[in-house]
N, C-alpha and C. Protein backbone atom coordinates (compact mmCIF):
# COMPACT_ATOMS: atom_id res chain seq x y z
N UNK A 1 151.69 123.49 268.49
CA UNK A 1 151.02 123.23 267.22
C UNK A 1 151.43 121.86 266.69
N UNK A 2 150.47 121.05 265.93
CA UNK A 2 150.40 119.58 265.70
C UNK A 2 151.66 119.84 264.36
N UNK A 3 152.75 119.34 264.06
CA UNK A 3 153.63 119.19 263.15
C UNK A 3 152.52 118.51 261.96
N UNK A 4 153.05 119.13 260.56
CA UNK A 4 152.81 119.12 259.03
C UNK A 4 153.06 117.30 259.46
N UNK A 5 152.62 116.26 258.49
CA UNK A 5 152.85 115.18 258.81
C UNK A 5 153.57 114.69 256.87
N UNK A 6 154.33 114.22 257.05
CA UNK A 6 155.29 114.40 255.55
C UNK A 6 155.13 112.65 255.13
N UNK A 7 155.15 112.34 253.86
CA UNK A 7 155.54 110.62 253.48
C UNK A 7 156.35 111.19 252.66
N UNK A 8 157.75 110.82 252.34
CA UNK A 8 158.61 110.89 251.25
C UNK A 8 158.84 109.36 250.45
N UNK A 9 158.86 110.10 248.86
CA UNK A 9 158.82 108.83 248.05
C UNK A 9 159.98 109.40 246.86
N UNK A 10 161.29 108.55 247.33
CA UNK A 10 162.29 108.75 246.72
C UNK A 10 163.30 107.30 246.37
N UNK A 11 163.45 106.83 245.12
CA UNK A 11 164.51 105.75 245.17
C UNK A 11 165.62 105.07 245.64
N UNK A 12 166.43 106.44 245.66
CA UNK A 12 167.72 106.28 247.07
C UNK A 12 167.44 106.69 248.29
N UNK A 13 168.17 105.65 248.92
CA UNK A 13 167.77 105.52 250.81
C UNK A 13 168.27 106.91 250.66
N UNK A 14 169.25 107.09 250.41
CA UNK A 14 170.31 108.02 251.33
C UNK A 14 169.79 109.66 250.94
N UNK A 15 169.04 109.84 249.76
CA UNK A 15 168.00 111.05 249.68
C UNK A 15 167.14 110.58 250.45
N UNK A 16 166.28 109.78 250.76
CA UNK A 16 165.46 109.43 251.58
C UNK A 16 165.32 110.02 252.58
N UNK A 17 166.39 109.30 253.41
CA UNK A 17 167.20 109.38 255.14
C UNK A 17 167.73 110.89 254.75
N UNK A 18 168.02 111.82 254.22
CA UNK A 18 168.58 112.81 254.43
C UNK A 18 167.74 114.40 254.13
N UNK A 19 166.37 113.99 253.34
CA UNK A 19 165.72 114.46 253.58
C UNK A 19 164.73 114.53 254.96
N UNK A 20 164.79 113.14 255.28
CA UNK A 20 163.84 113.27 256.53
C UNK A 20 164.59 113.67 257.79
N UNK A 21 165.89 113.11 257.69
CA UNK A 21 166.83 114.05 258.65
C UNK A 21 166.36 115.42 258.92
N UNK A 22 166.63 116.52 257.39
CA UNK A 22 166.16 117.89 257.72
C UNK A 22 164.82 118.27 258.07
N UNK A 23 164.02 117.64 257.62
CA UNK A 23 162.84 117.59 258.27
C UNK A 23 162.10 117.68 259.66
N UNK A 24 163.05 116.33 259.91
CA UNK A 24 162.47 116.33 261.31
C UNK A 24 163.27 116.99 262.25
N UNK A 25 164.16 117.94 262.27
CA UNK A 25 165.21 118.79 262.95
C UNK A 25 164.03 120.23 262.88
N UNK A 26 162.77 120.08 262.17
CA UNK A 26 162.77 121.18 261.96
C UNK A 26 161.01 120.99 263.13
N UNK A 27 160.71 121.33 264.03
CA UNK A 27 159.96 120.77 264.87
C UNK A 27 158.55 120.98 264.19
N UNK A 28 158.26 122.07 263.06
CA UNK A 28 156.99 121.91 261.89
C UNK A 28 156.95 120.94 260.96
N UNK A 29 157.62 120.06 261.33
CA UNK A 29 157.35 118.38 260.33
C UNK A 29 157.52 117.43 261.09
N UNK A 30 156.83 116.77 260.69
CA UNK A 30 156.89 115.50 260.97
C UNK A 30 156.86 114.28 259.76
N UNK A 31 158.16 113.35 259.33
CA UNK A 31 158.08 112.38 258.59
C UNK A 31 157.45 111.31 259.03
N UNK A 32 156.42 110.78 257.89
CA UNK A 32 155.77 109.43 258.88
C UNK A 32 155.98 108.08 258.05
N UNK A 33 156.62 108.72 257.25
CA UNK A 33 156.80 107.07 256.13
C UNK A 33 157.54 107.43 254.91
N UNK A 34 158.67 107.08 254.31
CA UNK A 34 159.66 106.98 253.40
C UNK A 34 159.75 105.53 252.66
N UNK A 35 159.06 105.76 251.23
CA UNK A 35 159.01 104.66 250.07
C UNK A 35 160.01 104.93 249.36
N UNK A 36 160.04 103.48 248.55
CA UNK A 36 161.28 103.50 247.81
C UNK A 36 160.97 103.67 246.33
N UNK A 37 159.44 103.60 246.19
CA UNK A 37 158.81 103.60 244.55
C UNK A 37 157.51 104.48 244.79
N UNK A 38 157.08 104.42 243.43
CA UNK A 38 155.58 105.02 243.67
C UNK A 38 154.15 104.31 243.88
N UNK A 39 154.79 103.10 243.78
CA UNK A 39 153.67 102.09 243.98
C UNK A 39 152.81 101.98 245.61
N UNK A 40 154.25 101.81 246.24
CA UNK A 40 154.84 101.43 247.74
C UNK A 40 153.96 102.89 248.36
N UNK A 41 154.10 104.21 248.10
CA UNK A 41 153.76 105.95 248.45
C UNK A 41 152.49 105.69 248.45
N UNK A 42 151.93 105.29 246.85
CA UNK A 42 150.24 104.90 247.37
C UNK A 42 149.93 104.08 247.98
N UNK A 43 150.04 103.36 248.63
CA UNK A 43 149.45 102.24 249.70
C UNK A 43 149.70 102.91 250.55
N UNK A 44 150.95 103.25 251.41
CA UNK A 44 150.72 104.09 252.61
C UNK A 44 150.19 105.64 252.20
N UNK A 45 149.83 105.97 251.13
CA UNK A 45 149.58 107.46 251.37
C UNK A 45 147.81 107.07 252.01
N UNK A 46 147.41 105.86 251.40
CA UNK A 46 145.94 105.71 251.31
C UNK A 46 145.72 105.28 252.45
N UNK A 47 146.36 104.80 253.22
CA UNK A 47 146.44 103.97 254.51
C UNK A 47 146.75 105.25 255.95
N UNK A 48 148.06 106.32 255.48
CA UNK A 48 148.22 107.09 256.48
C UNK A 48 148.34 108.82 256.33
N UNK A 49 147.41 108.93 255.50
CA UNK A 49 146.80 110.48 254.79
C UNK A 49 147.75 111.76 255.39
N UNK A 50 148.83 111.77 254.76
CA UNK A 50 149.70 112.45 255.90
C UNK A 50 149.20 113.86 254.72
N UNK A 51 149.47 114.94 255.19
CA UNK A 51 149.55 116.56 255.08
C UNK A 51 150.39 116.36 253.75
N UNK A 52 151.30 116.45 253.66
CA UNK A 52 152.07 116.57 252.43
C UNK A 52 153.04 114.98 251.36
N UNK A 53 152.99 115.06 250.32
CA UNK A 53 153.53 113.70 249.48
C UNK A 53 154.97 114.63 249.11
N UNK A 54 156.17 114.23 249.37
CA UNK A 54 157.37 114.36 248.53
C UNK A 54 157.32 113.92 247.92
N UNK A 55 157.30 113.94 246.35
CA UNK A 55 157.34 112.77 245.42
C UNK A 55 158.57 113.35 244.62
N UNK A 56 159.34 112.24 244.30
CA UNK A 56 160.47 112.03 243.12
C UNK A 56 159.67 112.10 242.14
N UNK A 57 160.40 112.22 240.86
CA UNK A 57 159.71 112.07 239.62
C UNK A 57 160.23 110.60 238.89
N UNK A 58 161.32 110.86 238.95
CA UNK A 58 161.99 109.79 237.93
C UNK A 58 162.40 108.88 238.70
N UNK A 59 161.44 107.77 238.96
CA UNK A 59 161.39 106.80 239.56
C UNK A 59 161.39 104.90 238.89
N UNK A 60 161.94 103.95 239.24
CA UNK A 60 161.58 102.58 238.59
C UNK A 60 159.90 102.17 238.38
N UNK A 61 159.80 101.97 237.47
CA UNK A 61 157.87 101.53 237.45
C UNK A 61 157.16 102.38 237.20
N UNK A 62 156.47 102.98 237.84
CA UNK A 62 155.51 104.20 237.78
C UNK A 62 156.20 105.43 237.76
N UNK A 63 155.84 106.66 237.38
CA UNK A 63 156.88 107.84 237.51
C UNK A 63 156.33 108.63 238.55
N UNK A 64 156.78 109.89 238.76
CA UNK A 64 156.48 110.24 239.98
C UNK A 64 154.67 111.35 239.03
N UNK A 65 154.88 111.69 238.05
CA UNK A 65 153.82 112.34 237.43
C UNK A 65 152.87 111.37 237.49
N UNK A 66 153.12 110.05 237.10
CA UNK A 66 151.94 108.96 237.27
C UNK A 66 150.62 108.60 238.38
N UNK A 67 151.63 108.71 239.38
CA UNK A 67 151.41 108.52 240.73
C UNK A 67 150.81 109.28 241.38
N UNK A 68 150.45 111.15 241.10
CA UNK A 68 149.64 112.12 241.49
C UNK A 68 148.38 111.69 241.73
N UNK A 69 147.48 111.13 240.37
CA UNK A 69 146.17 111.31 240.61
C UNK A 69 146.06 110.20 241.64
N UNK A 70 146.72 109.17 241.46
CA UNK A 70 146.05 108.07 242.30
C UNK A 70 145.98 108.37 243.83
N UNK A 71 147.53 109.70 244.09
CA UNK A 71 147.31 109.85 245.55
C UNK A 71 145.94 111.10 245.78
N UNK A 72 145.93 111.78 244.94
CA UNK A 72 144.72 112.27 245.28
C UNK A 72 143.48 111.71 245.35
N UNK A 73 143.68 110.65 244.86
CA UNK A 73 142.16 109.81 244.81
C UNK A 73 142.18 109.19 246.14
N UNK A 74 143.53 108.58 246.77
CA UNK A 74 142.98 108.19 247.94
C UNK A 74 143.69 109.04 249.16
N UNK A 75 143.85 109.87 249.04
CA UNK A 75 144.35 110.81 250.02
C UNK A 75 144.12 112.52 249.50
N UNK A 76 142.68 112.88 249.35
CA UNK A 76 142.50 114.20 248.31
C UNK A 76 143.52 115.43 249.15
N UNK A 77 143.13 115.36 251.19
CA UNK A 77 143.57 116.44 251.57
C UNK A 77 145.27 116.21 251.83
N UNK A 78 145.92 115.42 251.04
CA UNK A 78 146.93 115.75 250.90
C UNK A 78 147.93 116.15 249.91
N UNK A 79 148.72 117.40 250.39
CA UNK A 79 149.36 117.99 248.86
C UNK A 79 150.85 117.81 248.13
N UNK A 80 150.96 117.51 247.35
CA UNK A 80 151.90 116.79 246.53
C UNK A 80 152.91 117.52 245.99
N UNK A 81 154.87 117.53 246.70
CA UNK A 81 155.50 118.56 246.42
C UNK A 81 156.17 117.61 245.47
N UNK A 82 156.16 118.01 244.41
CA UNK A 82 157.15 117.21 243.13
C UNK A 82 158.70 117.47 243.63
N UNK A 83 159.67 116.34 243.24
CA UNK A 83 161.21 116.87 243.57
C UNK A 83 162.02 116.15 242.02
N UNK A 84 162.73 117.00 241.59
CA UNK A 84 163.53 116.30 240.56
C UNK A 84 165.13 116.86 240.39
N UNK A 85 166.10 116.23 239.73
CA UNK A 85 167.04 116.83 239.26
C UNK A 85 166.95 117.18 238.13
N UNK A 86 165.87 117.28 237.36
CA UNK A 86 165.28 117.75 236.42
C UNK A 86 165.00 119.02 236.34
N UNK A 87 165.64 119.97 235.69
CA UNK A 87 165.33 121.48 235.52
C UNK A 87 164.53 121.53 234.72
N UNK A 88 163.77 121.07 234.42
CA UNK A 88 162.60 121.54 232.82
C UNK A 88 161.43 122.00 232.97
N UNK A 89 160.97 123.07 232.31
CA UNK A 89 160.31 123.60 233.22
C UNK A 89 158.57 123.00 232.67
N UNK A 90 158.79 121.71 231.53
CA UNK A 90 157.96 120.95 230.85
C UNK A 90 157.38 120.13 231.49
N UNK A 91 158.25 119.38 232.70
CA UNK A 91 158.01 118.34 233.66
C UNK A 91 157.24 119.03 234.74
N UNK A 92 157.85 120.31 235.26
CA UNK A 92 157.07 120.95 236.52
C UNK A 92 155.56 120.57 235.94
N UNK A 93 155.33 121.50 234.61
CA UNK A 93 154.22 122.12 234.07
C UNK A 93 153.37 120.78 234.03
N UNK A 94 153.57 119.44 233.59
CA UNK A 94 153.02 118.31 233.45
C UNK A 94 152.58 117.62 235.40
N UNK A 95 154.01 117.93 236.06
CA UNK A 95 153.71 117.80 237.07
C UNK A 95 152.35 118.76 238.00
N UNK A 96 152.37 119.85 237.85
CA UNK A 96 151.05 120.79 238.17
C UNK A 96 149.86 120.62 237.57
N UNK A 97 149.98 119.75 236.42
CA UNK A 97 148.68 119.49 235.97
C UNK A 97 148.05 118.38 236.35
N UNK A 98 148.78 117.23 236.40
CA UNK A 98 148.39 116.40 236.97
C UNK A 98 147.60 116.28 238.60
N UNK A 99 148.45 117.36 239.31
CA UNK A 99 147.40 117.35 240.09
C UNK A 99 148.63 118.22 241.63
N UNK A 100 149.51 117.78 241.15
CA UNK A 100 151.12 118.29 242.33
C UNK A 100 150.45 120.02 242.83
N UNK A 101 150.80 119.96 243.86
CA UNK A 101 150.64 121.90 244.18
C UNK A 101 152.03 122.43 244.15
N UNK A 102 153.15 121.75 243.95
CA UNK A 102 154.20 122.57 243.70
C UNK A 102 155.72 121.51 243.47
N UNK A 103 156.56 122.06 242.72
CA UNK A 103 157.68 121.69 242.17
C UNK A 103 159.11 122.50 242.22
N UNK A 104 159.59 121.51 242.63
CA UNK A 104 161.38 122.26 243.50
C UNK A 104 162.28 120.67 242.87
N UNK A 105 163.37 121.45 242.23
CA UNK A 105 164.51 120.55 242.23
C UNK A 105 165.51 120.31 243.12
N UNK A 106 166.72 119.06 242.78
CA UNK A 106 167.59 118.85 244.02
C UNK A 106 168.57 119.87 244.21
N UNK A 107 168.64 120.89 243.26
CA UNK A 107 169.48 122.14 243.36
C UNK A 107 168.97 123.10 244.54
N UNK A 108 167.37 123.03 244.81
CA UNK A 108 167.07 123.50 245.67
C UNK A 108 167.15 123.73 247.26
N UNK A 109 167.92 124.53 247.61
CA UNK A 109 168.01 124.65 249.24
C UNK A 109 166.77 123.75 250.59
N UNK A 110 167.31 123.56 251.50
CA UNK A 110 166.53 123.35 252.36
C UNK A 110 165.63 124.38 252.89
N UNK A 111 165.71 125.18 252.71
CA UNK A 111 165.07 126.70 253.18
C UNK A 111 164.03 126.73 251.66
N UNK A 112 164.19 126.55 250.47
CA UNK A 112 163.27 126.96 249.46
C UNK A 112 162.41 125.60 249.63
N UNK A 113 162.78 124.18 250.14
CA UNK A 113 161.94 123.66 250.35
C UNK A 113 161.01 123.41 251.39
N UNK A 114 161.24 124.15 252.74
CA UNK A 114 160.27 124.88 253.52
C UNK A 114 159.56 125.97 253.09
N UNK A 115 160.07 126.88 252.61
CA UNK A 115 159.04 127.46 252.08
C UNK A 115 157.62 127.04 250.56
N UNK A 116 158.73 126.07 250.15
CA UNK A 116 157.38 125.33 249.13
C UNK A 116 156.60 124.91 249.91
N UNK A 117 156.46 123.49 250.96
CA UNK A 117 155.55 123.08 252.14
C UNK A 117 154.59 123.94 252.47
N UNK A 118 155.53 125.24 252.82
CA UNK A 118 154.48 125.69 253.41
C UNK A 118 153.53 126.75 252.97
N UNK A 119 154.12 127.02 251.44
CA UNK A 119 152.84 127.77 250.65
C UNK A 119 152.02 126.77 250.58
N UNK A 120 152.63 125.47 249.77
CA UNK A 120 151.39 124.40 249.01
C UNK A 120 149.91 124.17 250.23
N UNK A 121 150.62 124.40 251.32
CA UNK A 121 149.73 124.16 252.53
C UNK A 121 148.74 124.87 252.59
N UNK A 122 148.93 126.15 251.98
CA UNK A 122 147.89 127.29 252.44
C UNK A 122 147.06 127.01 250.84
N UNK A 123 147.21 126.74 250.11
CA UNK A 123 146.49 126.46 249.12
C UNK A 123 147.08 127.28 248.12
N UNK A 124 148.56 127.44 247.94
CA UNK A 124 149.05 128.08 247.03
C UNK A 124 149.75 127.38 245.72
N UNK A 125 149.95 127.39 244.69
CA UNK A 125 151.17 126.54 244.15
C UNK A 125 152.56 127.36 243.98
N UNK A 126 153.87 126.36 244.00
CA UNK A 126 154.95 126.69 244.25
C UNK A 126 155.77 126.45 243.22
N UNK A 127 156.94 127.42 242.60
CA UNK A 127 157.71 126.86 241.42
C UNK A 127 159.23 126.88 242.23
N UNK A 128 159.70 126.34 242.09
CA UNK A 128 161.14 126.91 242.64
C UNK A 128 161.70 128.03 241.86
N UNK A 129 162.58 128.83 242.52
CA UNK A 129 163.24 129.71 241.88
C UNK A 129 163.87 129.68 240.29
N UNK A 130 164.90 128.44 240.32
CA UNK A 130 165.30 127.94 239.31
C UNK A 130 164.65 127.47 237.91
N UNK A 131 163.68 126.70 238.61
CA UNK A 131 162.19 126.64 237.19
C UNK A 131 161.66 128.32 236.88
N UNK A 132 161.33 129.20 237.83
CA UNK A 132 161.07 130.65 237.15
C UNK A 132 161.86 131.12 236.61
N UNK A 133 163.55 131.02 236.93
CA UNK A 133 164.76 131.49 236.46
C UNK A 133 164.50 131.18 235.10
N UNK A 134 164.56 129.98 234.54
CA UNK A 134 164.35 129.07 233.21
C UNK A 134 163.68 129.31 232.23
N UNK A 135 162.46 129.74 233.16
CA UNK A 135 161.21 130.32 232.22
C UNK A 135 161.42 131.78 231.61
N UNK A 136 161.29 132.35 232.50
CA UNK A 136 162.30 133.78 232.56
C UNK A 136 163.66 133.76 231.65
N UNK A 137 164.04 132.95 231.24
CA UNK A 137 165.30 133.39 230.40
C UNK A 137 164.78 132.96 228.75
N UNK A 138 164.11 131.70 228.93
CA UNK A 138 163.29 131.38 227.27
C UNK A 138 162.24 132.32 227.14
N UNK A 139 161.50 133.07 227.79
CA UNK A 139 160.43 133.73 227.34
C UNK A 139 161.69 135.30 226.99
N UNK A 140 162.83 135.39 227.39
CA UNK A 140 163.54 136.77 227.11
C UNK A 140 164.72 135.95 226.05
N UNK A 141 164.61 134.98 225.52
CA UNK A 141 165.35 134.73 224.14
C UNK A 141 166.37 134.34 224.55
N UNK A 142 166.53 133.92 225.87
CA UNK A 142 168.04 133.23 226.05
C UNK A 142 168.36 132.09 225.00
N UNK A 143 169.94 131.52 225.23
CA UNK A 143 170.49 131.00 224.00
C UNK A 143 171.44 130.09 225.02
N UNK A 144 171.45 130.23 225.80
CA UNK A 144 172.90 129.08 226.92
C UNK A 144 172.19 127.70 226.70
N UNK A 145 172.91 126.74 227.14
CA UNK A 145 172.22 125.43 226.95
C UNK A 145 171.18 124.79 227.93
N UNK A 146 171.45 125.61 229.01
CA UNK A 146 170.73 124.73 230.08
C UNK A 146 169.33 125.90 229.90
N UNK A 147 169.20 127.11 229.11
CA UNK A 147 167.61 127.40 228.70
C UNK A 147 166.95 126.72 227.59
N UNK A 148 168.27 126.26 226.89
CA UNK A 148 167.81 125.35 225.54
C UNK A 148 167.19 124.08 225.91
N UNK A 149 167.96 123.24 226.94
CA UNK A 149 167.66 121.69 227.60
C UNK A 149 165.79 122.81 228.17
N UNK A 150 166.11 123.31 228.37
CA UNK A 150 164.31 123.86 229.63
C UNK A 150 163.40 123.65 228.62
N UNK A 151 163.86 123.69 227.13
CA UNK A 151 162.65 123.58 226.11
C UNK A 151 162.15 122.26 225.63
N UNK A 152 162.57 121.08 225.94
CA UNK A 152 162.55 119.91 225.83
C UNK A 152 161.22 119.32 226.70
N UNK A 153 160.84 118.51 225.97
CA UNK A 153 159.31 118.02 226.15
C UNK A 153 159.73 116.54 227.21
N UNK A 154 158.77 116.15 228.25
CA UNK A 154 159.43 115.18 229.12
C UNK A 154 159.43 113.56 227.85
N UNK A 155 158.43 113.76 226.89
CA UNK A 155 158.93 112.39 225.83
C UNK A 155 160.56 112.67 225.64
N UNK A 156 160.71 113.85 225.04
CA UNK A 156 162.10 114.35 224.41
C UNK A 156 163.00 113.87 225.51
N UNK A 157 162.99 114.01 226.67
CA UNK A 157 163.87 114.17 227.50
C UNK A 157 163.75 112.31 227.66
N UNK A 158 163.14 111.70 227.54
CA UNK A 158 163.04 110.26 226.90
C UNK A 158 163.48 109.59 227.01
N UNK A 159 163.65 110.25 225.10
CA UNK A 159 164.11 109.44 224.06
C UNK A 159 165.62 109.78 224.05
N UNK A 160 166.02 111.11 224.74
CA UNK A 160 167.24 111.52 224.74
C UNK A 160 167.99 110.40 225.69
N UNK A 161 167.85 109.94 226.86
CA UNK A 161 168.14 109.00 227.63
C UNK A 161 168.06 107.86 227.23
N UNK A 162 167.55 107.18 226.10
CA UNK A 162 167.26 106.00 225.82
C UNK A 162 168.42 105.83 224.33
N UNK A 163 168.81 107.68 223.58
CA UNK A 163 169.84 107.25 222.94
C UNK A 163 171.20 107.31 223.68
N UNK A 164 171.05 107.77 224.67
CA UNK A 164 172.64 107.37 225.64
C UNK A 164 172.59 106.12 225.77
N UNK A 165 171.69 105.43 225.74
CA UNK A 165 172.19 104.14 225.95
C UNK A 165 172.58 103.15 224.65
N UNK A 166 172.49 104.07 224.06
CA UNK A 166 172.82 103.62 222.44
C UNK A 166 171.81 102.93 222.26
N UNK A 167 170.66 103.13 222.56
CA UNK A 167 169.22 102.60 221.58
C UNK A 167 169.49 102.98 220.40
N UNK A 168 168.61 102.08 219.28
CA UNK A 168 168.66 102.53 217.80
C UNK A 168 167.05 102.75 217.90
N UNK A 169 166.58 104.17 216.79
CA UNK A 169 165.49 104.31 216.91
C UNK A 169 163.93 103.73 217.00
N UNK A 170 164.39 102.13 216.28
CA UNK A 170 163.78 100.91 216.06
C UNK A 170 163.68 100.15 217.62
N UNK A 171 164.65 100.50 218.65
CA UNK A 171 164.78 99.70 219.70
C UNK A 171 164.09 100.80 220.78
N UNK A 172 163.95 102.23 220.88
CA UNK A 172 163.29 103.33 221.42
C UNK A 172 161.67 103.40 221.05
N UNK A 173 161.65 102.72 219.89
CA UNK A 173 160.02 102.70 219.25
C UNK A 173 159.15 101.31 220.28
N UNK A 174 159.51 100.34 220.41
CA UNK A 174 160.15 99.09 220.74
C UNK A 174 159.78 99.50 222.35
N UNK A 175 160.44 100.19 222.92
CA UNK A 175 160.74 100.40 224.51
C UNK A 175 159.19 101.20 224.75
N UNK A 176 158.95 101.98 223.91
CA UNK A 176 158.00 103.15 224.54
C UNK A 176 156.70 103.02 223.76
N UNK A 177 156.28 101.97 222.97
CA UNK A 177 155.57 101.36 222.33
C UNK A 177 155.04 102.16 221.00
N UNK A 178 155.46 103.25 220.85
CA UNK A 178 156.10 104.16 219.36
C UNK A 178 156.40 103.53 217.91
N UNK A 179 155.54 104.33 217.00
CA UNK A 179 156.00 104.14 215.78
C UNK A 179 157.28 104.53 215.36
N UNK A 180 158.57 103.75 214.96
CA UNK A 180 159.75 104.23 214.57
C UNK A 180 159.52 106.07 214.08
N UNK A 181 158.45 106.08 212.91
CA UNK A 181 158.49 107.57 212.38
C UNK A 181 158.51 108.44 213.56
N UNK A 182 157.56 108.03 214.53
CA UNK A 182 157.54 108.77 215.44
C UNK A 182 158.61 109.59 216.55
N UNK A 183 159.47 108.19 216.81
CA UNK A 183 160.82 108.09 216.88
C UNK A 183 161.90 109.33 216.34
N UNK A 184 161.85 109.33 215.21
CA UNK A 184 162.47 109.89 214.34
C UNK A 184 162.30 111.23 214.16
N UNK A 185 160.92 111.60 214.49
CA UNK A 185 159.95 113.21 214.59
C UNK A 185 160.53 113.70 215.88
N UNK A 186 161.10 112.74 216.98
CA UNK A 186 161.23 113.72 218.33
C UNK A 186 162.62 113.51 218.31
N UNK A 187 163.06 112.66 217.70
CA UNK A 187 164.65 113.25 216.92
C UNK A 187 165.04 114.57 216.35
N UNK A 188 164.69 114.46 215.47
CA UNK A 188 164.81 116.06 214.79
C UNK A 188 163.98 117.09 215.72
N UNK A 189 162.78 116.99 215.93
CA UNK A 189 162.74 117.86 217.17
C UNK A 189 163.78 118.31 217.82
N UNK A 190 164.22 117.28 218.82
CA UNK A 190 165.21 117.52 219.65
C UNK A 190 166.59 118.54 219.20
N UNK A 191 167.47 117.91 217.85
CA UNK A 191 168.01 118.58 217.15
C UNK A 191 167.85 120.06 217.15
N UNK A 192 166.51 120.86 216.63
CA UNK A 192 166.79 121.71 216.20
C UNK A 192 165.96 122.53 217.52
N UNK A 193 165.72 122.02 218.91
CA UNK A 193 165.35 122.62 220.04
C UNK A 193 167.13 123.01 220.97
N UNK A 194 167.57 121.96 220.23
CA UNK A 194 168.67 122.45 221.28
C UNK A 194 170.28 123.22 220.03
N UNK A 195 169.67 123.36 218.63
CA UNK A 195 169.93 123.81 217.94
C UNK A 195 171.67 123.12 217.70
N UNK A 196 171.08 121.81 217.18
CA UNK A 196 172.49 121.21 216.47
C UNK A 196 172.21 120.23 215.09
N UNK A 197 173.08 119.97 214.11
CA UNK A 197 173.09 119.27 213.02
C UNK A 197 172.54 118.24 213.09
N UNK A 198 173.21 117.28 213.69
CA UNK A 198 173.25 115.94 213.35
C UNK A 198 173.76 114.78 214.70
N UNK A 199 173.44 114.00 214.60
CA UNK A 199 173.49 112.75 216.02
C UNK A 199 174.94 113.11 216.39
N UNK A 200 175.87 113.25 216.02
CA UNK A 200 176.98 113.31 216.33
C UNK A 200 176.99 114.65 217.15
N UNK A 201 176.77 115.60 216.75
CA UNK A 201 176.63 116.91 217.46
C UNK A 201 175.99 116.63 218.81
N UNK A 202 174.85 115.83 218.67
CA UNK A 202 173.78 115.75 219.63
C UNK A 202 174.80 114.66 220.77
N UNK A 203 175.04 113.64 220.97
CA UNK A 203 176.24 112.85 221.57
C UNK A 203 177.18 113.92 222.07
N UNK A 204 178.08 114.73 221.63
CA UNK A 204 178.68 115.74 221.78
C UNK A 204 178.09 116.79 223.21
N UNK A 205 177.58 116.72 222.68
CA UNK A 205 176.36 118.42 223.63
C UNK A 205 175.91 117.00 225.00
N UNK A 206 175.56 115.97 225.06
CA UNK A 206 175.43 114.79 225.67
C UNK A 206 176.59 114.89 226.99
N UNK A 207 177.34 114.57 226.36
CA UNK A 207 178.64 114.41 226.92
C UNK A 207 178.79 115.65 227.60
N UNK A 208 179.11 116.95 227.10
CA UNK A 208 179.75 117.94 227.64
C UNK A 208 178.68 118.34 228.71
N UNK A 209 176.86 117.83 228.68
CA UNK A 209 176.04 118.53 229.82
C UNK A 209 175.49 117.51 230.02
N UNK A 210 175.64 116.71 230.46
CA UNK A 210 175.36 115.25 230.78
C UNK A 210 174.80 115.16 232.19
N UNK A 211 175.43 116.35 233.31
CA UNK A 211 174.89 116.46 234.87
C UNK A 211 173.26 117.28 234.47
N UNK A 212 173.11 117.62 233.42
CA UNK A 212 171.08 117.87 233.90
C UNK A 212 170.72 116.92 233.35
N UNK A 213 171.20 115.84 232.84
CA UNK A 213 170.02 114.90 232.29
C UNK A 213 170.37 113.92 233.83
């Protein structure tokens, strides 16, 4: 049987090279091209129409949600597995709409990401375990932080990154072409989604869960 034909589009070589490593050990794939952006994925996706797109999300330039329609526009029969270290289950959901047939994070096994491949293939869509886990715990009233972070909107998840870098809300308005008020609305949002006072609290909660952002 003709091997799945794979393009992976990930920022670091060394996810790159180590995804296509497992891949191609596995004699139902075949990798045929590894980008370093999303720009770089569409030109060869349009050029070498492979079976399936790995796409990163959070990428330099274009994001990996950006980058969906255009590969469907020039590559329709191929299907688009989103990858993030992103647990949210806001990003999957944005990611599936756009156009992705399925979404798995880097927490995810090599085995759950063969089996995503190879539903999306049959015309199924795929969540990873961990995104249903997520969902499954906010729709039953969980309260831990990492179901609280799952409720966060991918702006939220942002602007939250843009105040680690000690942006001032004026310099986040500025970056993302935002009205300061606006700014300020997915501030307090944020606040009372992940259920804390004040910036200082929020820095705090930053710090102590800092590996899901």
């Amino acid at each position: 049987m003709k091997p799945l034909t794979i393009l992976i589009a990930d920022d670091h070589k060394l996810v790159r090279e180590a995804w296509s490593f497992i891949l191609n050990s596995n004699e139902r794939y075949q990798v045929i091209a590894e980008c370093p952006n999303a720009e770089s994925a569409i030109m060869q996706v349009k050029e070498l129409r492979p079976d399936v797109v790995i796409m990163d999300i959070n990428m330099p330039g274009m994001n990996g949600i950006e980058a969906v329609p255009f590969i469907r526009k020039f590559s329709p029969i191929s299907k688009i597995l989103g990858v993030s270290c992103y647990t949210f289950p806001d990003i999957a959901r944005k990611m599936i709409i756009a156009g992705a047939s399925g979404y798995v994070t880097k927490n995810s096994s090599r085995h759950e990401m063969f089996q995503a491949i190879d539903e999306i293939m049959t015309g199924k869509k795929y969540l990873c375990k961990e995104i249903k886990s997520l969902i499954e715990e906010r729709l039953n009233g969980g309260d831990d932080p990492k179901t609280r972070l799952s409720a966060l909107s991918v702006r939220e998840i942002e602007v939250i990154s843009a105040v680690r870098k000690g942006l001032t809300s004026k310099q986040i308005a500025e970056e993302f072409k935002l009205a300061v008020k606006t700014v300020e609305i997915h501030r307090y949002k944020i606040l009372k989604k992940l259920k804390l006072n004040n910036a200082a609290e929020l820095v705090d909660f930053f710090n102590r869960h800092q590996s899901e952002f």
